[in-house]
C-alpha atoms as a PDB file:
ATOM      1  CA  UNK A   1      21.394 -12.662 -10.728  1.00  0.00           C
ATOM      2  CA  UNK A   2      19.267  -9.747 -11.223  1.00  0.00           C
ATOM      3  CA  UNK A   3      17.727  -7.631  -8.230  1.00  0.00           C
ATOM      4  CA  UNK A   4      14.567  -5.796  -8.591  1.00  0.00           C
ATOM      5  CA  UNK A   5      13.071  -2.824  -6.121  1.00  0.00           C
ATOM      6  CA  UNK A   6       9.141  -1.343  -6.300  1.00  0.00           C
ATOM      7  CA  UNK A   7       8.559   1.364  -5.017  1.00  0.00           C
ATOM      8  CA  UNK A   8       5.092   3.301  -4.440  1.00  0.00           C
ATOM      9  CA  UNK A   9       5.500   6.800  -5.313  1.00  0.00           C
ATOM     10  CA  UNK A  10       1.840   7.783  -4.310  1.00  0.00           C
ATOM     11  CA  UNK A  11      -1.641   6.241  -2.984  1.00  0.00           C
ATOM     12  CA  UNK A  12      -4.647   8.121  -4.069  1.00  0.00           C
ATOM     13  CA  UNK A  13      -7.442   7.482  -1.574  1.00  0.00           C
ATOM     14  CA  UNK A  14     -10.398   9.634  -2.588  1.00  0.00           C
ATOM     15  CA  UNK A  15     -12.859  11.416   0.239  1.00  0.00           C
ATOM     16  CA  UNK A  16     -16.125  11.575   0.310  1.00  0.00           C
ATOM     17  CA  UNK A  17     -18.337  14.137   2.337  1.00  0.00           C
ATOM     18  CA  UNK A  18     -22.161  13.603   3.489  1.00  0.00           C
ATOM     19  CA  UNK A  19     -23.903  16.241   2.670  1.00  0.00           C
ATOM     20  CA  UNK A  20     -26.361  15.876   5.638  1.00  0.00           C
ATOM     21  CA  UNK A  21     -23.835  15.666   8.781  1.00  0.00           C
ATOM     22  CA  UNK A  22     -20.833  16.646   6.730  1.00  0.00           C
ATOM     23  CA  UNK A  23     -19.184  13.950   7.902  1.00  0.00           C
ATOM     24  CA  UNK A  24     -16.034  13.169   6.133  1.00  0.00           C
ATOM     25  CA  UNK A  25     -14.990   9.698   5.117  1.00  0.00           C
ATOM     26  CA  UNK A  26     -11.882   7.923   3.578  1.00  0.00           C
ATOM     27  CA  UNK A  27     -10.985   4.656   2.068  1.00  0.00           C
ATOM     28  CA  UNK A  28      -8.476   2.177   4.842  1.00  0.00           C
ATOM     29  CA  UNK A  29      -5.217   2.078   3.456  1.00  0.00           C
ATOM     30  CA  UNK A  30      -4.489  -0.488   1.364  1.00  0.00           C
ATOM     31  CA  UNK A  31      -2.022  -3.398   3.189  1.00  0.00           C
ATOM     32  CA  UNK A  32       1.559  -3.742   2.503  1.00  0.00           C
ATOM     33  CA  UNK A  33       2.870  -6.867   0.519  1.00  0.00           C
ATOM     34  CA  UNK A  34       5.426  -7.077   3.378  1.00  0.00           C
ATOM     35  CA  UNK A  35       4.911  -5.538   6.619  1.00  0.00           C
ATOM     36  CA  UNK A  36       7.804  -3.078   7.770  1.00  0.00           C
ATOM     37  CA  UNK A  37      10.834  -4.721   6.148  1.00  0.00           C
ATOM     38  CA  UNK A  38      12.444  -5.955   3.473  1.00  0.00           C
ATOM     39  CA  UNK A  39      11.760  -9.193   1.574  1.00  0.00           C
ATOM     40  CA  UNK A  40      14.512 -12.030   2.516  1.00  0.00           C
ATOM     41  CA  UNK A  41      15.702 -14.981   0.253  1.00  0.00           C
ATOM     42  CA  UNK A  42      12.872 -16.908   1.565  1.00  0.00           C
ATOM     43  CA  UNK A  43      10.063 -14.425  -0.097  1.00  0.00           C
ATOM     44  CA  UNK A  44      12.201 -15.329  -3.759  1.00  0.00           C
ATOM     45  CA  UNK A  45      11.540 -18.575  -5.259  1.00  0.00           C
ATOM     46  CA  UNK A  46      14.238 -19.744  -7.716  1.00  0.00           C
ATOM     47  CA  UNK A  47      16.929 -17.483  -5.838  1.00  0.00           C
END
């Protein structure tokens, strides 16, 4: 059996500034595959 980790080094989310109110705005954060945790046998099909 083979086991396999990802891992996300970095997430680039660009800002942007309005140049009339100089208001400052980012991209959300892109969602996680797997919220807080670790994938269990059921998440693996063929395992």
């Amino acid at each position: 059996m083979l086991s396999a980790a990802l891992k996300v080094i970095r997430t680039i989310r660009e800002k942007y500034v309005c140049m009339k109110c100089d208001c400052i705005v980012q991209a959300a954060a892109p969602s996680h595959p797997i919220e807080r945790g670790s994938p269990g046998k059921a998440c693996w099909p063929g395992c």
